[in-house]
Protein backbone atom coordinates (compact mmCIF):
# COMPACT_ATOMS: atom_id res chain seq x y z
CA UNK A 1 18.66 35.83 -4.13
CA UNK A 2 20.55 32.68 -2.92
CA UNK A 3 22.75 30.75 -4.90
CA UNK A 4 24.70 27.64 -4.30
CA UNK A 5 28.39 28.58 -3.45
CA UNK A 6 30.01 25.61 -5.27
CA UNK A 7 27.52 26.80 -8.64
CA UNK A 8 27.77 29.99 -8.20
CA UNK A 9 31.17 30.86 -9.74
CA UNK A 10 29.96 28.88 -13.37
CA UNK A 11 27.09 31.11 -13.59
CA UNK A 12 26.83 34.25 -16.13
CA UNK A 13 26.09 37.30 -14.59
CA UNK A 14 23.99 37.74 -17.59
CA UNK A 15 21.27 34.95 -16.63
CA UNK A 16 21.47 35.98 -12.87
CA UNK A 17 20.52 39.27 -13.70
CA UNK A 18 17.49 38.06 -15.82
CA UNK A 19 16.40 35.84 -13.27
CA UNK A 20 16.84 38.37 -10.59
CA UNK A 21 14.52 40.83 -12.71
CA UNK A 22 11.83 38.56 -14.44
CA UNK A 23 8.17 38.81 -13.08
CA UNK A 24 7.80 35.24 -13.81
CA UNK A 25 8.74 31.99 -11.84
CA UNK A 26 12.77 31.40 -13.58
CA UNK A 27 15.26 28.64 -11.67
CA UNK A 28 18.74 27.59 -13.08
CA UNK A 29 19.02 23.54 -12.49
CA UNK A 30 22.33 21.95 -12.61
CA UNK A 31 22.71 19.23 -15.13
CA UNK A 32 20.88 16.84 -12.44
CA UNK A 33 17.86 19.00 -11.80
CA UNK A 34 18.71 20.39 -8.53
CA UNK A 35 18.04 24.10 -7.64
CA UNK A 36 21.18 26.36 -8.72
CA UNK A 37 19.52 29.70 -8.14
CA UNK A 38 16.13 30.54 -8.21
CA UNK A 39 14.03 34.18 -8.28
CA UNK A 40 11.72 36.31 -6.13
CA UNK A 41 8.88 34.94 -8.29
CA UNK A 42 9.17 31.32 -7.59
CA UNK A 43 9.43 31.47 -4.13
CA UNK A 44 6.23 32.99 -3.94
CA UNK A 45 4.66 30.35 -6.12
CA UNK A 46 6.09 27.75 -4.21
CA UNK A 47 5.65 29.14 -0.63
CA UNK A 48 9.24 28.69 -0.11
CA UNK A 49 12.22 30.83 1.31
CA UNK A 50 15.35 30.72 -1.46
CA UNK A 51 17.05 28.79 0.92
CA UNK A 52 15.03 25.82 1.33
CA UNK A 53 14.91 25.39 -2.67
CA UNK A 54 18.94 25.94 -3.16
CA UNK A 55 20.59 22.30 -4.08
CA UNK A 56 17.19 20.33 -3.63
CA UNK A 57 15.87 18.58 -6.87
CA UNK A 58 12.93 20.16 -8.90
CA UNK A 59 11.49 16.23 -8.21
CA UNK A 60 11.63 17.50 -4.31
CA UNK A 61 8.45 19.42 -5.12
CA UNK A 62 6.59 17.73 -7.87
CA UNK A 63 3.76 15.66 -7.39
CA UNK A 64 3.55 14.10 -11.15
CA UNK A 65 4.48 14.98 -14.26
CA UNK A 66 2.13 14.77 -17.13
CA UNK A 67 1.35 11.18 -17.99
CA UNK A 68 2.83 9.70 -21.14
CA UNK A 69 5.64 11.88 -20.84
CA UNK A 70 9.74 10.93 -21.18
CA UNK A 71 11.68 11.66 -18.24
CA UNK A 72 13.31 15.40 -19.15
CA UNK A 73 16.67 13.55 -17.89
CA UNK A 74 19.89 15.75 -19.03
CA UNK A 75 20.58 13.37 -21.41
CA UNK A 76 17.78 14.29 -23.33
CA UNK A 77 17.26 17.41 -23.04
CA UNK A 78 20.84 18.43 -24.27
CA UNK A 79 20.12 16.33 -27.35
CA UNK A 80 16.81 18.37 -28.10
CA UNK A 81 18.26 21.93 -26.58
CA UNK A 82 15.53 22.25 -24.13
CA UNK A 83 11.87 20.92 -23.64
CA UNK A 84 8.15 22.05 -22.34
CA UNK A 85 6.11 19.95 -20.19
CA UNK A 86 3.34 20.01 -17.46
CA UNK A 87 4.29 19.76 -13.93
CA UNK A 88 2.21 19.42 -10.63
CA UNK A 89 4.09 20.92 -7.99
CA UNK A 90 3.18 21.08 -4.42
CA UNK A 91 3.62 24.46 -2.29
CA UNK A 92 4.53 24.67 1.11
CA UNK A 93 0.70 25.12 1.94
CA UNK A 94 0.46 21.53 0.54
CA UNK A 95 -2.05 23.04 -2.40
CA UNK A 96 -1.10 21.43 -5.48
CA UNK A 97 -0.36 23.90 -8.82
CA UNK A 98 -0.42 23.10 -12.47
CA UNK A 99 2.41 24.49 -13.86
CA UNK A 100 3.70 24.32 -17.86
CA UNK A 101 7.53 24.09 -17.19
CA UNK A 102 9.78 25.64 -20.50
CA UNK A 103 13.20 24.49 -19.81
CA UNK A 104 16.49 25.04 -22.26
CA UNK A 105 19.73 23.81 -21.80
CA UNK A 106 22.49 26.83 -21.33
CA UNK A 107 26.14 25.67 -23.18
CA UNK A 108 29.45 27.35 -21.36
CA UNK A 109 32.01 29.07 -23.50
CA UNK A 110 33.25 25.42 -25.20
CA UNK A 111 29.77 24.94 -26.27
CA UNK A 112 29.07 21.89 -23.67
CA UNK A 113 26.29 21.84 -21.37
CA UNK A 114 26.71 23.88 -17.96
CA UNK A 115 23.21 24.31 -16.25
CA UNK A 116 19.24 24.50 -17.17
CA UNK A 117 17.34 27.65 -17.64
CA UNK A 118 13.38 26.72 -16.47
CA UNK A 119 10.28 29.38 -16.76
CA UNK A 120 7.39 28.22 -14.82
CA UNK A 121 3.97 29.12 -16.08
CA UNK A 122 0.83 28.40 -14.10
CA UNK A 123 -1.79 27.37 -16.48
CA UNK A 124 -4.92 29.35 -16.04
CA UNK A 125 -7.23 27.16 -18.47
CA UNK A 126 -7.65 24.71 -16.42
CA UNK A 127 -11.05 24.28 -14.48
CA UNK A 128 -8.97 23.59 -11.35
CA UNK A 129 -8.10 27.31 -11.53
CA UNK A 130 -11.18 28.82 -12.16
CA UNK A 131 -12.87 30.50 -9.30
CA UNK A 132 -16.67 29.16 -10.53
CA UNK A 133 -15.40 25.75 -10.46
CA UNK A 134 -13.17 26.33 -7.39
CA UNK A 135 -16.50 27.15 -5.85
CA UNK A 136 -17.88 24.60 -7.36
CA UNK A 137 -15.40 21.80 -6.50
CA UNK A 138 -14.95 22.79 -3.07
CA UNK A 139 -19.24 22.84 -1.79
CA UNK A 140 -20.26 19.74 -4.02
CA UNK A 141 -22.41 17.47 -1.48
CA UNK A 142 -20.93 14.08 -3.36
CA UNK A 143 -17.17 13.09 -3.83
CA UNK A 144 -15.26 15.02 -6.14
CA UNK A 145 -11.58 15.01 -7.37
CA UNK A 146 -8.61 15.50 -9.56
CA UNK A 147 -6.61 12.22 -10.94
CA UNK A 148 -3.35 12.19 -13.21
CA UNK A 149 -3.14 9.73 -15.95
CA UNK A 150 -1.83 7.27 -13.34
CA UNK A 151 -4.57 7.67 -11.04
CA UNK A 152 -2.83 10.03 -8.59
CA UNK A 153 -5.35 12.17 -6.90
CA UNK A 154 -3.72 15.55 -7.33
CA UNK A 155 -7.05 17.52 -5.67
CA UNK A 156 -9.57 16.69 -3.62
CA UNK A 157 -12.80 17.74 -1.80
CA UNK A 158 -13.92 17.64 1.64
CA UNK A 159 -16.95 15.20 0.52
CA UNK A 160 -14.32 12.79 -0.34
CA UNK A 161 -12.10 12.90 2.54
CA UNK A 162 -14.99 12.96 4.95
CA UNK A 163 -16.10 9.83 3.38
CA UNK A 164 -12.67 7.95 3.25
CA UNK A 165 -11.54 9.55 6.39
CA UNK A 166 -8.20 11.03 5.19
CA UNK A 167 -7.15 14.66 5.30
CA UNK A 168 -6.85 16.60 2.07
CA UNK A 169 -3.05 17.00 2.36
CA UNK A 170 -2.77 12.76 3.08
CA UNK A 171 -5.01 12.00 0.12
CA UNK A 172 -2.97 14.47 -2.61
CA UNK A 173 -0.13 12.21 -4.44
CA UNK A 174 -1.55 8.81 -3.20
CA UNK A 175 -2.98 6.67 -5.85
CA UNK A 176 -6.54 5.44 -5.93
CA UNK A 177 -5.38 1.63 -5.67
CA UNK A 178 -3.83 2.61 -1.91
CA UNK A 179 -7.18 2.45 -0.41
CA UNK A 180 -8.88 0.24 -3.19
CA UNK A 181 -9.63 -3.79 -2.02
CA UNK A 182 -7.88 -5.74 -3.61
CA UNK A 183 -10.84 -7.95 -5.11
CA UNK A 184 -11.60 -4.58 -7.05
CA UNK A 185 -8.16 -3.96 -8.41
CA UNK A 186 -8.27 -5.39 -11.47
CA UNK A 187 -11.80 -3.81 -12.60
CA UNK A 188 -9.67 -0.01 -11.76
CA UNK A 189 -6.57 -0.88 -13.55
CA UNK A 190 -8.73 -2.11 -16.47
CA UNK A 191 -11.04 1.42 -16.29
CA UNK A 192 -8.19 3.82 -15.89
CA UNK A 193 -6.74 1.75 -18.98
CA UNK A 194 -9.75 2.81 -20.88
CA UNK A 195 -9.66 6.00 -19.80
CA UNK A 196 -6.37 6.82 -20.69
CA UNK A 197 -6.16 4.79 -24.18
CA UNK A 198 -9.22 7.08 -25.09
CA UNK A 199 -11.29 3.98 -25.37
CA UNK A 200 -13.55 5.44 -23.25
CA UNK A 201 -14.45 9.10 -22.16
CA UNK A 202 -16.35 8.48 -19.02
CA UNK A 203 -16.69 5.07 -16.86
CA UNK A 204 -19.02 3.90 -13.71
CA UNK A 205 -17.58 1.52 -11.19
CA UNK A 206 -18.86 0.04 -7.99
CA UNK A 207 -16.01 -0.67 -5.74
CA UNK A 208 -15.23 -0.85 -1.99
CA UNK A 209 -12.66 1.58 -0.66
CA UNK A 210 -10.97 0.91 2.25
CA UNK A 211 -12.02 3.70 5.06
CA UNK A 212 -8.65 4.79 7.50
CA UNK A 213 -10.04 3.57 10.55
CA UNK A 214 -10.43 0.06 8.27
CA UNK A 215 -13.72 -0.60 7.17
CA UNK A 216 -15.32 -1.20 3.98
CA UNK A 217 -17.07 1.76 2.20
CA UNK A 218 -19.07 0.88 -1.15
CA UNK A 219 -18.97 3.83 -3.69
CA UNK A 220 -20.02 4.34 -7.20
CA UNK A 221 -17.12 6.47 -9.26
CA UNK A 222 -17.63 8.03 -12.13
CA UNK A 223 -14.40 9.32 -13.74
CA UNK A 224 -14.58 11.34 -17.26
CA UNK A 225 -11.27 12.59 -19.26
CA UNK A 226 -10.60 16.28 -19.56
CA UNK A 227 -8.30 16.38 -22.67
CA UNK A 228 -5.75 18.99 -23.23
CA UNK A 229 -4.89 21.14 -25.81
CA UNK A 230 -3.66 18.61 -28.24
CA UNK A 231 -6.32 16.70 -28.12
CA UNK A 232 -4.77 14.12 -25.89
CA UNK A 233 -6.27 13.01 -22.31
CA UNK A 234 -4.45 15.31 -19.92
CA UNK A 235 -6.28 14.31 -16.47
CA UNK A 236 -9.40 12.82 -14.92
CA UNK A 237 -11.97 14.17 -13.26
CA UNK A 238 -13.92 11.82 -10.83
CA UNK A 239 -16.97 12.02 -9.01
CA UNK A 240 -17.78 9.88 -5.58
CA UNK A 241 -20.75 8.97 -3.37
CA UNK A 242 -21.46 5.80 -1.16
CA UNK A 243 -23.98 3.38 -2.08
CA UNK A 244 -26.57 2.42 0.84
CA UNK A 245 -27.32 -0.97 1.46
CA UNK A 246 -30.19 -1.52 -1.30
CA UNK A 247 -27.61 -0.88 -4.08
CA UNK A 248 -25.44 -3.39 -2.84
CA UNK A 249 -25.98 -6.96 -4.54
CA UNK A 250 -26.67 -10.28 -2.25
CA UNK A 251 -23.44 -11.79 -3.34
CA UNK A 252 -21.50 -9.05 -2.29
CA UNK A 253 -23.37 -8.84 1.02
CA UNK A 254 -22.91 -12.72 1.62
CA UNK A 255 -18.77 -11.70 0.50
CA UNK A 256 -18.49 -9.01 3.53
CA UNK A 257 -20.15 -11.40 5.83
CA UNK A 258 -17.69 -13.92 5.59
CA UNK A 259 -14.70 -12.19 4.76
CA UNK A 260 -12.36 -9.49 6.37
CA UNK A 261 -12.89 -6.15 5.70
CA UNK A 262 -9.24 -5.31 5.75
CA UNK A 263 -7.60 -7.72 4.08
CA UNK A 264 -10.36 -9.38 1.88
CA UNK A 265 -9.22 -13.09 3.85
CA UNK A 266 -11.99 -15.42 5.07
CA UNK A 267 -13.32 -14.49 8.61
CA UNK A 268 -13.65 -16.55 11.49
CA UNK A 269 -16.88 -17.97 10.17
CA UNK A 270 -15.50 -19.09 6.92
CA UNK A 271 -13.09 -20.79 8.48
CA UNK A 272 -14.24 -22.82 10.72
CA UNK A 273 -16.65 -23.53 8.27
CA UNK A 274 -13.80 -24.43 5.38
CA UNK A 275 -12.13 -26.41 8.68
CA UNK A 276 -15.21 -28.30 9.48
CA UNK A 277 -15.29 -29.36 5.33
CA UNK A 278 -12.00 -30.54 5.20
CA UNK A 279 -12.13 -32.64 8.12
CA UNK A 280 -15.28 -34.33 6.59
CA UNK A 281 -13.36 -34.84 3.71
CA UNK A 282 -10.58 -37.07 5.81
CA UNK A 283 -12.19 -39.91 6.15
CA UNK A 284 -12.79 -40.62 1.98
CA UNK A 285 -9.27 -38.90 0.69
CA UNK A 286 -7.21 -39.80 3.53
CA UNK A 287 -4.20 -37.52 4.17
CA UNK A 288 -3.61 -35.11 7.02
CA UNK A 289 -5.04 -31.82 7.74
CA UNK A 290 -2.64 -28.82 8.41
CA UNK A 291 -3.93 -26.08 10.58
CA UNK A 292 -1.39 -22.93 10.71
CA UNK A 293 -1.88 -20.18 13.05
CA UNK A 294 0.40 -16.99 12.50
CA UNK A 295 1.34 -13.88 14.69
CA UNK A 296 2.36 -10.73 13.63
CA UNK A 297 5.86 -9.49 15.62
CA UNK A 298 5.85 -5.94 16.27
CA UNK A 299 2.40 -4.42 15.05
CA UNK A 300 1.81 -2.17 17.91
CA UNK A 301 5.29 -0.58 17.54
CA UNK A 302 4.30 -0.18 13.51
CA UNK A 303 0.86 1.58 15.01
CA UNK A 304 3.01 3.62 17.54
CA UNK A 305 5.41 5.14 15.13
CA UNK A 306 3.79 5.24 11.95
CA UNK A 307 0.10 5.63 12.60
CA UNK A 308 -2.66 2.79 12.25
CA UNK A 309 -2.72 3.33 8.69
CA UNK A 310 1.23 2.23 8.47
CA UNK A 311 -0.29 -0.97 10.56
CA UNK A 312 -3.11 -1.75 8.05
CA UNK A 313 -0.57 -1.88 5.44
CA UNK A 314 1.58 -4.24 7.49
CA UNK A 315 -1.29 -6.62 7.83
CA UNK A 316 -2.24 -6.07 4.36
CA UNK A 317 1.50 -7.22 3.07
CA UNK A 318 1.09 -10.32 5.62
CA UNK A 319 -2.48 -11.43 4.09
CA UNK A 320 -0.92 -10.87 0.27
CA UNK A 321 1.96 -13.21 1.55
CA UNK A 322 -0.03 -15.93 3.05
CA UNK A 323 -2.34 -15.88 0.01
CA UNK A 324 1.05 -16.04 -2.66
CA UNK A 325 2.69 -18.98 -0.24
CA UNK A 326 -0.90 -20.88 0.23
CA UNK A 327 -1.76 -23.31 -2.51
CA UNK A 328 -4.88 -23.95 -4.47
CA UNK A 329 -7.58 -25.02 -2.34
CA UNK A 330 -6.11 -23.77 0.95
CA UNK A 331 -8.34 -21.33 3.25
CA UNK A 332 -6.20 -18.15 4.45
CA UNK A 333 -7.92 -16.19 7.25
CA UNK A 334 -7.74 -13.61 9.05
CA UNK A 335 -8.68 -14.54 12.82
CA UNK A 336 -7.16 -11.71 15.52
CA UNK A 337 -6.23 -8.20 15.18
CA UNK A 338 -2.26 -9.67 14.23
CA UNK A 339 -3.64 -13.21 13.70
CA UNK A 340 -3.88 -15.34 10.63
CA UNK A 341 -4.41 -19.25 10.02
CA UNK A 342 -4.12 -21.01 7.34
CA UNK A 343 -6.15 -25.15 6.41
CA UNK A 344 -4.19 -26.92 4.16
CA UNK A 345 -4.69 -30.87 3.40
CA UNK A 346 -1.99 -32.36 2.95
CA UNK A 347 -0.14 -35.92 2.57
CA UNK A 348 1.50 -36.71 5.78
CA UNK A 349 2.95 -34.70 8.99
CA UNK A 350 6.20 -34.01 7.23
CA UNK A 351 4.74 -32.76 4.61
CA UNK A 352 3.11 -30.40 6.87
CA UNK A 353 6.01 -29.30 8.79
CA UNK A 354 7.72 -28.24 5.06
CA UNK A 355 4.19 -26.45 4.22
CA UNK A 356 5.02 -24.61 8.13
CA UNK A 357 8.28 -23.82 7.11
CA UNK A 358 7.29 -22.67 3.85
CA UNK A 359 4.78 -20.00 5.47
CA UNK A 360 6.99 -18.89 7.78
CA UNK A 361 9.80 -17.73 5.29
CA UNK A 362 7.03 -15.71 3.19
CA UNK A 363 6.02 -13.93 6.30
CA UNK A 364 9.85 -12.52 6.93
CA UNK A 365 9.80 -10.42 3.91
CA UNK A 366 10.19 -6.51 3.72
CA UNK A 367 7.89 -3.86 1.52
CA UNK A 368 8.93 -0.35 0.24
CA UNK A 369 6.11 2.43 0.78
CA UNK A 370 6.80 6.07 -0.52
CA UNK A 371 7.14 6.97 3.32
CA UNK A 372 9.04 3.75 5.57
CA UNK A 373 10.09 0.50 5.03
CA UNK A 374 7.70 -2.35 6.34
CA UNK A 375 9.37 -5.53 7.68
CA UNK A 376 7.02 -8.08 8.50
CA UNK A 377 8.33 -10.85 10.71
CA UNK A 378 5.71 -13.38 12.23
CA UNK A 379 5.90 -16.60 14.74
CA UNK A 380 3.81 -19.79 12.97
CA UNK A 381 2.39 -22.84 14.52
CA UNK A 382 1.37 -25.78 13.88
CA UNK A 383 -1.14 -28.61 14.03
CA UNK A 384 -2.21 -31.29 12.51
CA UNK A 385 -4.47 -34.85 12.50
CA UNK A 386 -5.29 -37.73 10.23
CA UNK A 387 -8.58 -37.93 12.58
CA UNK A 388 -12.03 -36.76 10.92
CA UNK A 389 -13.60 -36.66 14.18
CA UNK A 390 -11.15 -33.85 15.70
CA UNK A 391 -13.20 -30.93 16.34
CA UNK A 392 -11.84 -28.14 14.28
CA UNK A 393 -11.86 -25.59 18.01
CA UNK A 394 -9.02 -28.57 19.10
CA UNK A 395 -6.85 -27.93 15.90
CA UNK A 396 -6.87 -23.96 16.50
CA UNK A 397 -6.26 -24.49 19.70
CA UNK A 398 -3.15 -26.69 19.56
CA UNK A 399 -1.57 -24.62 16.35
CA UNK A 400 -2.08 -21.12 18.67
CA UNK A 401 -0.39 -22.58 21.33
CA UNK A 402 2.80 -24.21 19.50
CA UNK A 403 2.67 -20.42 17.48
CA UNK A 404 3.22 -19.37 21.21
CA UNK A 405 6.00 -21.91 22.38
CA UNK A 406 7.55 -20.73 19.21
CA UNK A 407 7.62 -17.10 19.55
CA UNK A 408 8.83 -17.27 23.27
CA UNK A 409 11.62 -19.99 21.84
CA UNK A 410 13.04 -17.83 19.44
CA UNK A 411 13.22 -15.39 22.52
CA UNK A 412 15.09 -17.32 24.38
CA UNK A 413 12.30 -18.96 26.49
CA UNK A 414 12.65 -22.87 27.29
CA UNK A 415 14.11 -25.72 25.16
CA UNK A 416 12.08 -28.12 22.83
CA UNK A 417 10.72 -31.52 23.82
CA UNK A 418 8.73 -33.97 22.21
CA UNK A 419 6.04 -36.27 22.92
CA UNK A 420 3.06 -38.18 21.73
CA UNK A 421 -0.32 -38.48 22.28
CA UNK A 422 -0.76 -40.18 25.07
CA UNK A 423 -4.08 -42.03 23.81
CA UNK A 424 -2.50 -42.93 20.96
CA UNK A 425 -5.93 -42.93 18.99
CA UNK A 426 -6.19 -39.05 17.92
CA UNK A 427 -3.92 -39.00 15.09
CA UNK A 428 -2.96 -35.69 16.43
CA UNK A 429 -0.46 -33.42 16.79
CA UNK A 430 0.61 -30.42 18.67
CA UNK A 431 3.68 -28.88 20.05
CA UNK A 432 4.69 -28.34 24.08
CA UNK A 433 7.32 -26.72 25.47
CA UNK A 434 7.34 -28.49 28.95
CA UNK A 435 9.43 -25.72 31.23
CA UNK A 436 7.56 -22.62 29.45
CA UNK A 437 4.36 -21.18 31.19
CA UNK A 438 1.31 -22.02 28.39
CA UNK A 439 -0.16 -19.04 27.22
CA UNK A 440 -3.45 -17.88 27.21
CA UNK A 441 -5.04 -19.03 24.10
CA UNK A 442 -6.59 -16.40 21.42
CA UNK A 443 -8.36 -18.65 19.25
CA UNK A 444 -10.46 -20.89 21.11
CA UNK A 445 -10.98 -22.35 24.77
CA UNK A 446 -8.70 -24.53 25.74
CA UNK A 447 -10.30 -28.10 24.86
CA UNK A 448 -7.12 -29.91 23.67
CA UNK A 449 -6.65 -32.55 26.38
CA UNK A 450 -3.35 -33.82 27.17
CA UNK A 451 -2.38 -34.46 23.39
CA UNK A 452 0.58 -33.38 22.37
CA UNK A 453 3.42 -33.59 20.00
CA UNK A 454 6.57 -32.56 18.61
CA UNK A 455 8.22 -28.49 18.38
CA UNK A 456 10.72 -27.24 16.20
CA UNK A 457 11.80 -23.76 17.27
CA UNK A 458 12.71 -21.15 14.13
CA UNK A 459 16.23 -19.67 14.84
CA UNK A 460 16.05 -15.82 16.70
CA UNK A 461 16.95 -14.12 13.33
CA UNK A 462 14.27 -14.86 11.61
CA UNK A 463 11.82 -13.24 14.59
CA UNK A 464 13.61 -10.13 15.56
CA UNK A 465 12.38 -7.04 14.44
């Protein structure tokens, strides 16, 4: 047995004898919930040498505590003398157990609180214990899993992970809204509600998931409460298998056929489509169309250090920031592999250049995940034209290559010029940089002309990594 050597002089001998002795799993916490001294027993159930447990937080461990529950902060239990709970803690294997977790609060000899006596039971009632359904759970052809109350899978098949493409041990503690579209969101949130109010006992949802390697998957779930024994739901079991093609609806066929499977944006189709519209719509509203083409800084490093899922979520966070910034009416796509571009009509170029600016700042914006912090920094372009007969290809073009000028001016690159088309009669404009080598265009061949316009390079800050 290992205890801390700053805890250990405050601790009876009396309680580290019964700890030392008990067949069951028995820790002493400090006041905070960190690991004072723990027994023979629980490192067994937890997989874990004494010390690799000794001043690490109970929380270190735990996947999710039972739903609905308070926090078992000090503060409360000293008030109540000690509290009982359920407690999914992960072993060193990365299998998940169900624990019931008794813990009372130990007073020194003034009668204040000096440390936290916890017995850990593993509860045996639970079908995730029993060898039949084990068996069961394990060999089922379709989907099956285990969900807390706030839709944390806390088991999982192989069916499941085969279909997703995630390991077992990636899956366990992530919530079902990490891989869900975000089209089908709400429908979840509004299911699990149900479940978990006890409006319903069992609900059926078609919704896409998102697979690791990024493609759309259409299942059908069907999640059912287990209640425990109060009554009360204590978890969800759910049940998973893809739908083929015939069970899929026209409108959401016609939806993945012009849309992004990643992010949910508008394709390349749409958009040039939605571009095409807008410039129709020049010549009776008047106005200026705004064509926006944004490039993701720093994805492959995201890829190279965190995996492609880490870069998924990156672009993920960039699409739900171009859709938040973008204003009704406005077509957000998704157009490269770190690409987006936005249409926007608006009144005149300045206001266009403020829309730019606008877009820009929302893409330079961080994101907490349980695992890293994503910082998404991007390099915007723009172009616009007052001219219904510009071909939409032209616009793309001339908004990729100012996005390019910019990026290599925040870098350092060349200095800003401007100048006008030379025509005079194409309303357009786009941005040069006259000493910087033009880069081969992404979007579109190059079918600009000699138009060209006016740059305003962002400052380095707000592109560096």
């Amino acid at each position: 047995m290992r205890s801390s050597e700053s805890e250990s002089a405050g601790l009876a001998t009396q309680w580290r004898t019964l700890l030392d002795h008990a067949a069951v799993p028995m820790a002493l916490l400090d006041l905070r919930g960190h690991f004072m001294h723990v027994n023979d027993a629980l490192c067994r159930a937890l997989g874990h040498e004494a010390d690799s447990l000794i001043r690490r937080p109970l929380d270190d461990f735990t996947i999710a505590a039972n739903s609905g529950q308070a926090p078992d902060t000090s503060a409360a239990l000293c008030r109540q003398g000690g509290m009982t709970r359920e407690r999914l803690l992960r072993r060193s294997s990365a299998d998940i157990v169900r624990v019931l977790q008794c813990t009372s609060v130990i007073h020194d000899a003034n009668g204040k609180p000096g440390f936290l006596l916890a017995q850990f039971q593993e509860t045996t009632d639970l079908p995730a214990f029993s060898a039949l359904w084990r068996r069961a759970f394990n060999n089922a052809p379709i989907g099956m899993a285990l969900l807390d109350l706030n839709g944390h899978w806390t088991d999982i098949n192989d069916a499941w992970c085969d279909l997703v493409g995630y390991s077992r041990q990636e899956m366990v503690g992530m919530r079902y809204s990490d891989i869900t579209y975000a089209q089908d969101q709400e429908r979840g949130a509004a299911a699990l509600a149900d479940l978990v109010s006890g409006r319903a006992t069992t609900v059926s949802l078609k919704k896409r998931y998102r697979h690791k390697n990024g493609r759309p998957i259409w299942v059908l779930v069907r999640s059912s409460v287990v209640p425990g024994a109060d009554g009360r739901p204590a978890y969800l079991v759910s049940q998973c298998e893809e739908l083929s093609e015939r069970c899929v609806s026209d409108a959401q066929l016609a939806h993945l056929a012009l849309h992004d499977p990643l992010t949910g944006l508008a394709n390349r189709a749409l958009l040039a489509d939605r571009l095409t519209q807008v410039l129709t719509e020049l010549k009776r509203d008047g106005g200026v169309v705004a064509v926006l083409v944004a490039d993701l800084d720093d994805l492959k490093p995201v890829n190279d250090t965190h995996g492609h899922a880490a870069g998924d979520q990156l672009l993920i966070t960039a699409a739900d920031e171009l859709l938040n910034a973008a204003r009704p009416g406005d077509t957000v796509a998704r157009v490269g592999g770190d690409e987006f571009a936005v249409v926007s009509r608006v009144s005149d170029v300045q206001a266009a250049t403020e829309f730019r600016d606008h877009i820009a700042r929302s893409l330079a914006t961080e994101r907490e995940t349980p695992h890293y912090r994503l910082r998404v920094r991007a390099s915007v372009g723009l172009a616009t034209t007052a001219d219904p007969t510009t071909r939409p290809e032209e616009l793309l073009h001339d908004a990729d290559r100012d996005m390019y000028r910019r990026k290599n001016g925040a870098r350092g690159t060349g200095t800003a010029s401007s100048a006008n088309c030379p025509s005079g009669r194409c309303g357009r404009t786009a941005c040069v940089e006259p000493e910087a080598r033009t880069p081969k265009p992404r979007i579109s061949p190059n079918s600009a002309g000699n138009c060209t316009g006016t740059t305003h390079f962002e400052p380095a800050s707000q592109h560096s990594p």
